[in-house]
Protein backbone atom coordinates (compact mmCIF):
# COMPACT_ATOMS: atom_id res chain seq x y z
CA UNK A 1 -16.37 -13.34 44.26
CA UNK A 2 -14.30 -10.29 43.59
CA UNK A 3 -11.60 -10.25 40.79
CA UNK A 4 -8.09 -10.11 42.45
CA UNK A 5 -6.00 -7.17 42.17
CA UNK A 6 -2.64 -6.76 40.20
CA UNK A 7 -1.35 -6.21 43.69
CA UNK A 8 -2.94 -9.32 44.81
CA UNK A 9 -1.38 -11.63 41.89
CA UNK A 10 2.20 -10.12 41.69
CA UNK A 11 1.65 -11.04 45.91
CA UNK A 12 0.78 -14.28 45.62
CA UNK A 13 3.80 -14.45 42.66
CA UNK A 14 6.37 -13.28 44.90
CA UNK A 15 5.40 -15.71 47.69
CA UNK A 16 5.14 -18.77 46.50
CA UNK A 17 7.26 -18.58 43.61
CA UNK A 18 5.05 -20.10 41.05
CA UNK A 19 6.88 -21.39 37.76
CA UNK A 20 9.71 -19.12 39.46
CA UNK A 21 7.97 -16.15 38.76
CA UNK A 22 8.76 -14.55 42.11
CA UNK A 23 9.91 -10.55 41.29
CA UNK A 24 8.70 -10.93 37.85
CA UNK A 25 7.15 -7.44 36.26
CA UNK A 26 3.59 -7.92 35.66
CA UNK A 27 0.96 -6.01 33.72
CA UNK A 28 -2.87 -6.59 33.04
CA UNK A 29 -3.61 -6.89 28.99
CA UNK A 30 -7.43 -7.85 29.32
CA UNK A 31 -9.66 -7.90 32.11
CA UNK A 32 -12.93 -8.90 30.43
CA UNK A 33 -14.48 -12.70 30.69
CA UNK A 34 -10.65 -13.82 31.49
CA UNK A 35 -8.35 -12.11 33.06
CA UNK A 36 -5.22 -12.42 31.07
CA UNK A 37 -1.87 -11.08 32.52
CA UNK A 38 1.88 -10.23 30.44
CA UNK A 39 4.76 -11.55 33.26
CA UNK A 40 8.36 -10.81 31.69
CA UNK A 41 11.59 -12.11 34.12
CA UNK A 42 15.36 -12.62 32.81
CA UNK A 43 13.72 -11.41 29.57
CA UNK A 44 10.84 -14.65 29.15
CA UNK A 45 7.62 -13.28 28.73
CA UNK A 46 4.17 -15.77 30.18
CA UNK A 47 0.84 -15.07 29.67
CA UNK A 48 -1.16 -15.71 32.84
CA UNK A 49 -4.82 -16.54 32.18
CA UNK A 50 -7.70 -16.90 34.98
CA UNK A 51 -11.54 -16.74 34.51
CA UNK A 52 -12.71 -13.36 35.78
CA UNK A 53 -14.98 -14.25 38.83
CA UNK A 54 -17.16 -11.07 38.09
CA UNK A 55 -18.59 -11.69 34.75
CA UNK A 56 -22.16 -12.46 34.32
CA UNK A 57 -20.58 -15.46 32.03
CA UNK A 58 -18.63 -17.42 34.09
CA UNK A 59 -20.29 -20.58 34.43
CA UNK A 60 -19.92 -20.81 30.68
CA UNK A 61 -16.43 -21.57 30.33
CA UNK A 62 -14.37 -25.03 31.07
CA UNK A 63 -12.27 -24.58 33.79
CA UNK A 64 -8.57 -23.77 33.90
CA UNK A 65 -7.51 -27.01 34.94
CA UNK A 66 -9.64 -28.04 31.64
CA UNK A 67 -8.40 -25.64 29.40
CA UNK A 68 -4.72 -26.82 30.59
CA UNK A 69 -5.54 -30.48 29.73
CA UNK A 70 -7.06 -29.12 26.34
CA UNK A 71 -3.51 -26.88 25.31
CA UNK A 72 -1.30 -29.97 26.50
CA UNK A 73 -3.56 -32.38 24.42
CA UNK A 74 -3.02 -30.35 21.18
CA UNK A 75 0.79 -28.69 22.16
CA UNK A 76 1.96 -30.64 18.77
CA UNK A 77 -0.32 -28.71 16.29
CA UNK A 78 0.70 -25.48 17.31
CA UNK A 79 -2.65 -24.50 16.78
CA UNK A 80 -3.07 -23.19 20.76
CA UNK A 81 -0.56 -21.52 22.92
CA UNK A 82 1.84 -23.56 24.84
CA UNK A 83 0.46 -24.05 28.61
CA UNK A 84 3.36 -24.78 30.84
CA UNK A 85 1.63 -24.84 34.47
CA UNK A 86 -1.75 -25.00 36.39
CA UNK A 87 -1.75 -23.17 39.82
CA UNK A 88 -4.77 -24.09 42.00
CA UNK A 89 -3.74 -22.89 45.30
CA UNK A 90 -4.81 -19.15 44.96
CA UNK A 91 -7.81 -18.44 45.09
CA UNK A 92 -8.71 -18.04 41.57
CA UNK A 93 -7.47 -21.05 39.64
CA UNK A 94 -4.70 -19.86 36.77
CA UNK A 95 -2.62 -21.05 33.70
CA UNK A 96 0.53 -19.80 32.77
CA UNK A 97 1.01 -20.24 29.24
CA UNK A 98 2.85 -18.81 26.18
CA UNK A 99 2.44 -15.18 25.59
CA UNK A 100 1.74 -15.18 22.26
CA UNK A 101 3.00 -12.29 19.38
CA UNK A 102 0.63 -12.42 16.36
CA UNK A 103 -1.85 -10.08 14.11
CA UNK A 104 -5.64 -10.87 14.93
CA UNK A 105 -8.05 -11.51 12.47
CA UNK A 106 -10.46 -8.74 13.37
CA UNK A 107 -7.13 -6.08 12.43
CA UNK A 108 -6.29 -7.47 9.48
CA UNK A 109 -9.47 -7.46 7.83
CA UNK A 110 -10.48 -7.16 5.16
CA UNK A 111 -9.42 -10.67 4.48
CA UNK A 112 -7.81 -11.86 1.89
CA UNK A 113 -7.86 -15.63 0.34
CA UNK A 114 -4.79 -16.12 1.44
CA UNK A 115 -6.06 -15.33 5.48
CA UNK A 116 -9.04 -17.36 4.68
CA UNK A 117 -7.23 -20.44 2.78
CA UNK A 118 -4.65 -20.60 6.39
CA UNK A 119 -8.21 -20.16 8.63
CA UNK A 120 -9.83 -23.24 7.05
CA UNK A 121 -6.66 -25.35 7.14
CA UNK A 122 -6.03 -24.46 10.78
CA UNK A 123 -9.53 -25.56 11.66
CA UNK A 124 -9.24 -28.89 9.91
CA UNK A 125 -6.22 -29.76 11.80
CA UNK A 126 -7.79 -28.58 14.47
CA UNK A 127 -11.05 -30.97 13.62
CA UNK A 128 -8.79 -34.03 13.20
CA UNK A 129 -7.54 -34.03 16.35
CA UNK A 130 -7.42 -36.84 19.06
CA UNK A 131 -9.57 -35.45 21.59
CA UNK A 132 -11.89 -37.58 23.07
CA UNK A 133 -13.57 -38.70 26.12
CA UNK A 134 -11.40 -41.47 26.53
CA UNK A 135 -8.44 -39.55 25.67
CA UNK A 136 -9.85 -36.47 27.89
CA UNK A 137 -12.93 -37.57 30.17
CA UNK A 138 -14.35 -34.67 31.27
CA UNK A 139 -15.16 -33.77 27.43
CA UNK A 140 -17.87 -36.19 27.86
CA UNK A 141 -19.82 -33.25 29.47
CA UNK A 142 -19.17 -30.89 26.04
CA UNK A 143 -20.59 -33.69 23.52
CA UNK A 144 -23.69 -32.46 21.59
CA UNK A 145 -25.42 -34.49 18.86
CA UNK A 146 -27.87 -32.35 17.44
CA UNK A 147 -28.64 -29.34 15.07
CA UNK A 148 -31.90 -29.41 16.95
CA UNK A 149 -30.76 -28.77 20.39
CA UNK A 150 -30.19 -24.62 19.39
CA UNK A 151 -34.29 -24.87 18.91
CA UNK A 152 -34.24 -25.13 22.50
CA UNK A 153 -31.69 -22.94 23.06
CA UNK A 154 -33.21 -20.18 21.39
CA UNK A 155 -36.70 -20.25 22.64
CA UNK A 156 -35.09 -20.28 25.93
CA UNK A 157 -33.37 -17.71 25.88
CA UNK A 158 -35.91 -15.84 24.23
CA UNK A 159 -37.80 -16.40 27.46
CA UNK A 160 -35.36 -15.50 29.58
CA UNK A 161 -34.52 -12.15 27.69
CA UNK A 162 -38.27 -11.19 28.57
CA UNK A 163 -38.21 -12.57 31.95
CA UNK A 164 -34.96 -10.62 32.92
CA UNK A 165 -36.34 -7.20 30.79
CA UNK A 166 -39.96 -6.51 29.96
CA UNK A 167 -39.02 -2.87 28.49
CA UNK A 168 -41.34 -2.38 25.66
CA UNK A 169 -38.40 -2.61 22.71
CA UNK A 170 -37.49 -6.12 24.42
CA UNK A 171 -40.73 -7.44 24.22
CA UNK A 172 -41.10 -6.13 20.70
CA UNK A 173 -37.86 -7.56 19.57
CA UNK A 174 -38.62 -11.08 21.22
CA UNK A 175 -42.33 -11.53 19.22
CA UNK A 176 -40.22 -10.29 16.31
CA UNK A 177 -37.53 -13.00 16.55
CA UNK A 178 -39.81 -15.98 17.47
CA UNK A 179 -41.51 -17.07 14.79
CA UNK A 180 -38.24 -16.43 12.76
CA UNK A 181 -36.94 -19.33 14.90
CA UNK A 182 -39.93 -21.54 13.99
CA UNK A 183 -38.91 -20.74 10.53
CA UNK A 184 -35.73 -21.94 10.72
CA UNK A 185 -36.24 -25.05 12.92
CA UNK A 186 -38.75 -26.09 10.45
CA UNK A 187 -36.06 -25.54 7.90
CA UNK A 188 -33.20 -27.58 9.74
CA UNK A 189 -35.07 -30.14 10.72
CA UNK A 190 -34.99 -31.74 6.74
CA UNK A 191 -31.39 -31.54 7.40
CA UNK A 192 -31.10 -33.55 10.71
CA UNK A 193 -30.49 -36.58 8.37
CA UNK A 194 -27.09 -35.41 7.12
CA UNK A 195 -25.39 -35.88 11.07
CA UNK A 196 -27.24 -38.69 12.33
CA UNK A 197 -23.86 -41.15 10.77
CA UNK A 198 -21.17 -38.72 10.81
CA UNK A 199 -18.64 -38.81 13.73
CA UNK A 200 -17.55 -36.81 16.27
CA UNK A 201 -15.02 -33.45 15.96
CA UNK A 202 -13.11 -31.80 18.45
CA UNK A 203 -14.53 -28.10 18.06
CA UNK A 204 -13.02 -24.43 19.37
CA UNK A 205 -16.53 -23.43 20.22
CA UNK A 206 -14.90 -19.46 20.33
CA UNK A 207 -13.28 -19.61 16.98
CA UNK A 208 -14.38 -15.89 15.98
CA UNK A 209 -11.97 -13.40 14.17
CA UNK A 210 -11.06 -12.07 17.55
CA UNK A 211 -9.45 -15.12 18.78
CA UNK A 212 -8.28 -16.01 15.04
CA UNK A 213 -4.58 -15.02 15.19
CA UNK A 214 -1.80 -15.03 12.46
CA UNK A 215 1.92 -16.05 13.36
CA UNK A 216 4.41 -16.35 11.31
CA UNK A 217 2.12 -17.64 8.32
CA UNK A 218 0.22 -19.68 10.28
CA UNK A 219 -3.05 -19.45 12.21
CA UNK A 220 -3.19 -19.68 16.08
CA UNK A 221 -5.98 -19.72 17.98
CA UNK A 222 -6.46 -18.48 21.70
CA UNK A 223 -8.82 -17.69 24.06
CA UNK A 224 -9.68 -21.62 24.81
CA UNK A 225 -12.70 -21.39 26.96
CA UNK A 226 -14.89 -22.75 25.36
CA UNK A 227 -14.72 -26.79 23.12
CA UNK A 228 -17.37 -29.22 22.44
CA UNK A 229 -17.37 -32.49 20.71
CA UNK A 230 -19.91 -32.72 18.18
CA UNK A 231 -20.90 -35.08 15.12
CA UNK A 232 -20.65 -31.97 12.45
CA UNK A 233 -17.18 -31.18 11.30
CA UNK A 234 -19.13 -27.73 10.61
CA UNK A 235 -19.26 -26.02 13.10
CA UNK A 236 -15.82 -24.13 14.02
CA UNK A 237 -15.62 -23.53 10.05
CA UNK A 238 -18.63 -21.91 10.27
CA UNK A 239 -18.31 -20.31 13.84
CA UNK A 240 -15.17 -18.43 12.11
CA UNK A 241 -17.48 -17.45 8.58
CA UNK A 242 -20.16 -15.82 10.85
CA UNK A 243 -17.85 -13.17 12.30
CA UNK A 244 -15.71 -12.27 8.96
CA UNK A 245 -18.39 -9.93 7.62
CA UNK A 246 -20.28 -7.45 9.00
CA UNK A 247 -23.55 -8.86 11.03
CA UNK A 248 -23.14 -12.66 10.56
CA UNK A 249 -23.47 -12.13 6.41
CA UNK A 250 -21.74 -14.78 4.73
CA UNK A 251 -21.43 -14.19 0.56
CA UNK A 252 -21.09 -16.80 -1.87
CA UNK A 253 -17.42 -16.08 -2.32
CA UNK A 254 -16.49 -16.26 1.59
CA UNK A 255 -18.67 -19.82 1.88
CA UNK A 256 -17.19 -21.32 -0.90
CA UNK A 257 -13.70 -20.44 -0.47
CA UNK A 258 -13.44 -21.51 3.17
CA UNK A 259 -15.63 -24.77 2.69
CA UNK A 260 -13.04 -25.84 -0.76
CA UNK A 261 -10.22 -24.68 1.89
CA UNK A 262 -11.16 -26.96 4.27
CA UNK A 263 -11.59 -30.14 1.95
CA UNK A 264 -7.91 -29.64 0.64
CA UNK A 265 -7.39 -31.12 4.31
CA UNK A 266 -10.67 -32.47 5.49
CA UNK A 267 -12.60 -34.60 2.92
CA UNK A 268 -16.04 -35.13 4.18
CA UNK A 269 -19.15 -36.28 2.35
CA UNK A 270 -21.87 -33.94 2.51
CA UNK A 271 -19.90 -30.61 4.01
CA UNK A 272 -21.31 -28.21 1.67
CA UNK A 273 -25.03 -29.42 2.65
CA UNK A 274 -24.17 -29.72 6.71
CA UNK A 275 -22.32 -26.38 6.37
CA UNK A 276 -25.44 -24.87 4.96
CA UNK A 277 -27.60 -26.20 7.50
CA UNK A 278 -25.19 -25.20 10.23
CA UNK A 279 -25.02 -21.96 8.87
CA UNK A 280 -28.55 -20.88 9.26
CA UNK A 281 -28.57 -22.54 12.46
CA UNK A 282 -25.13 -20.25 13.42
CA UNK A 283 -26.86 -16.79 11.92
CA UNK A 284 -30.44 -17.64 14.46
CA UNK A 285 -28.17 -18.34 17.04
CA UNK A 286 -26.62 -15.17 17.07
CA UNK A 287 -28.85 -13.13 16.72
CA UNK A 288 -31.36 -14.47 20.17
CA UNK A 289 -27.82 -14.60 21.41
CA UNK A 290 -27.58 -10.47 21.01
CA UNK A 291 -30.87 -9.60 22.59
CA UNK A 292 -30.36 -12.29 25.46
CA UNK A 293 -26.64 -10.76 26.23
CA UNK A 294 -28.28 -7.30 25.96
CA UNK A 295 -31.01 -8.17 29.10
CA UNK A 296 -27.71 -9.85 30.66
CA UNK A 297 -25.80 -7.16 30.89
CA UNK A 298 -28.64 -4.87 32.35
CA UNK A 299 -27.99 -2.32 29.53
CA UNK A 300 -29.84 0.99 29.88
CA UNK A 301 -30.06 2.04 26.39
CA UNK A 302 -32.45 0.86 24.02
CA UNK A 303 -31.91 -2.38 22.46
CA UNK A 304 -30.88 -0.92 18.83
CA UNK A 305 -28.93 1.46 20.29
CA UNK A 306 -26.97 -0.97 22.06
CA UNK A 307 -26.59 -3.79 19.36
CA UNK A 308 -26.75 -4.88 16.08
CA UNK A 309 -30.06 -6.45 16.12
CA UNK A 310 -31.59 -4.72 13.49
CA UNK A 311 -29.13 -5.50 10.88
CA UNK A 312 -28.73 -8.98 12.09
CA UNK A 313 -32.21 -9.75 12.28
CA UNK A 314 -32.64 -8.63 8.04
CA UNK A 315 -29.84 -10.87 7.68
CA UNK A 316 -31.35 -13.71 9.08
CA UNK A 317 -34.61 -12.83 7.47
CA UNK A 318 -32.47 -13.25 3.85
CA UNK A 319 -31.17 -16.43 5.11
CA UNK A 320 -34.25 -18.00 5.44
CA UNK A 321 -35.69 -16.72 2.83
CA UNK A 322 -33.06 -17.97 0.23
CA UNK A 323 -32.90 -21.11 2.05
């Protein structure tokens, strides 16, 4: 399906009046996995957010009509923009939502203690919230258990780099990577024990710098499309670590001070240990993630050209090592 127009929105807009947004001036801000539009009338600005039909990635996301249900469910946290309508009559489904004003993590880095101190907070709220399948049902479908399930993950889409490109630096980078991932599954698996008793967290699966936003002195997150429920109160803590420093490197001093962060509102037994654990599991992730997008997106340059799999992979290689 082709991505509509601006023509084609503003259109549909001016026609059938959605949230009264007929004549309103409209202007494209993003146009990569989402299509995310800035609509300003009698001086109100909206955001209006729809999943971009032409990305290779669509069938990733949760839906609009999800991520509505998701940003009503948490509206009193203040941790997600404000959704204020679901359109599902043109024909690609859209939110209108609050257009948010705030300084993104990747700008203001370096970080500072005091950026990482509101990050950790923010995600602990955002941990302790009541979502759930009975609450939500369709979040049934986004409940993992395991640490063990990325084994599969991985080796899968190893396979399916190779299958999709079987240039020579693909194929070199792929035997490289495996038996790293046998490493590191080996390595997990003593830590399997740790989740088997803990509950289940409502997670922002997409919680990376770039969708880490300050406002006003407090953190905001957006680009919701993509949540999980999952017995490790880890993982969005950690999802956030992995993208503060250059190539998924996580010092001493930037583990510590967002795990003690989080504890000031989160107290959970064991979260140094799981967040070690999920860690590793984060940095392997990432890096078959990097060589699988690279085959996805058909790139024509050579793979270390292209990404950062070279310094990702000797940061893994450390990890393990020193784990």
């Amino acid at each position: 399906m082709k991505k509509p127009t601006l023509a084609e929105v503003k259109n549909y807009l001016d026609e059938s009046n959605a949230f009264n947004l007929r004549g309103a001036e409209l202007k494209i801000v993003s146009a990569h996995n989402h299509l995310i539009y800035r609509a300003e009338k009698n001086n109100a600005v909206y955001a209006i957010r729809m999943t971009n039909p032409e990305s290779y990635r669509a069938r990733e996301w949760i839906s609009m009509g999800e991520e509505f249900e998701i940003l009503r469910a948490i509206e009193k946290t203040g941790l997600g923009p404000k959704a204020y309508y679901l359109d599902k009559t043109f024909r690609v489904p859209f939110l209108i939502q609050e257009f948010v004003e705030a300084d993104c993590f990747n700008i203001l880095k370096p970080l500072s203690v005091y950026h990482l101190e509101r990050a950790a907070w923010a995600i602990a709220q955002l941990n302790l919230a009541d979502i759930t399948p009975k609450a939500l049902p369709f979040m049934s479908q986004y409940q993992e258990k395991s640490l063990m399930k990325s084994v599969f993950v991985w080796q899968a889409r190893l396979a399916d780099s190779v299958r999709r490109n079987i240039k020579k630096d693909v194929l070199g980078w792929a035997a490289k990577i495996a038996p790293l991932t046998a490493r590191a599954a080996w390595k997990l698996s003593r830590y399997s024990y740790l989740f088997a008793g803990s509950k289940f967290f409502f997670h922002f699966d997409g919680a990376h710098c770039g969708n880490v936003y300050l406002r006003n002195g407090r953190v905001i997150f957006l680009d919701w499309q993509k949540v999980s429920l999952r017995n490790d109160p880890t993982f969005t803590l950690v999802r956030f670590m992995v993208s503060v420093e250059k190539n998924g490197e996580v010092s001493n001093f930037l583990f510590n001070t967002l795990l003690s962060s989080y504890l000031e509102v989160n107290l959970v037994k064991n979260f140094f240990e799981m967040a070690r654990a999920r860690l590793l599991e984060r940095q392997v992730s990432d890096l078959v993630w990097v060589l699988w997008n690279y085959t996805c997106r058909q790139d024509q340059r050579p793979v270390e050209e292209a990404t950062n799999i070279a310094a990702r992979y000797e940061s893994v290689l450390n990890s393990i090592r020193s784990f």
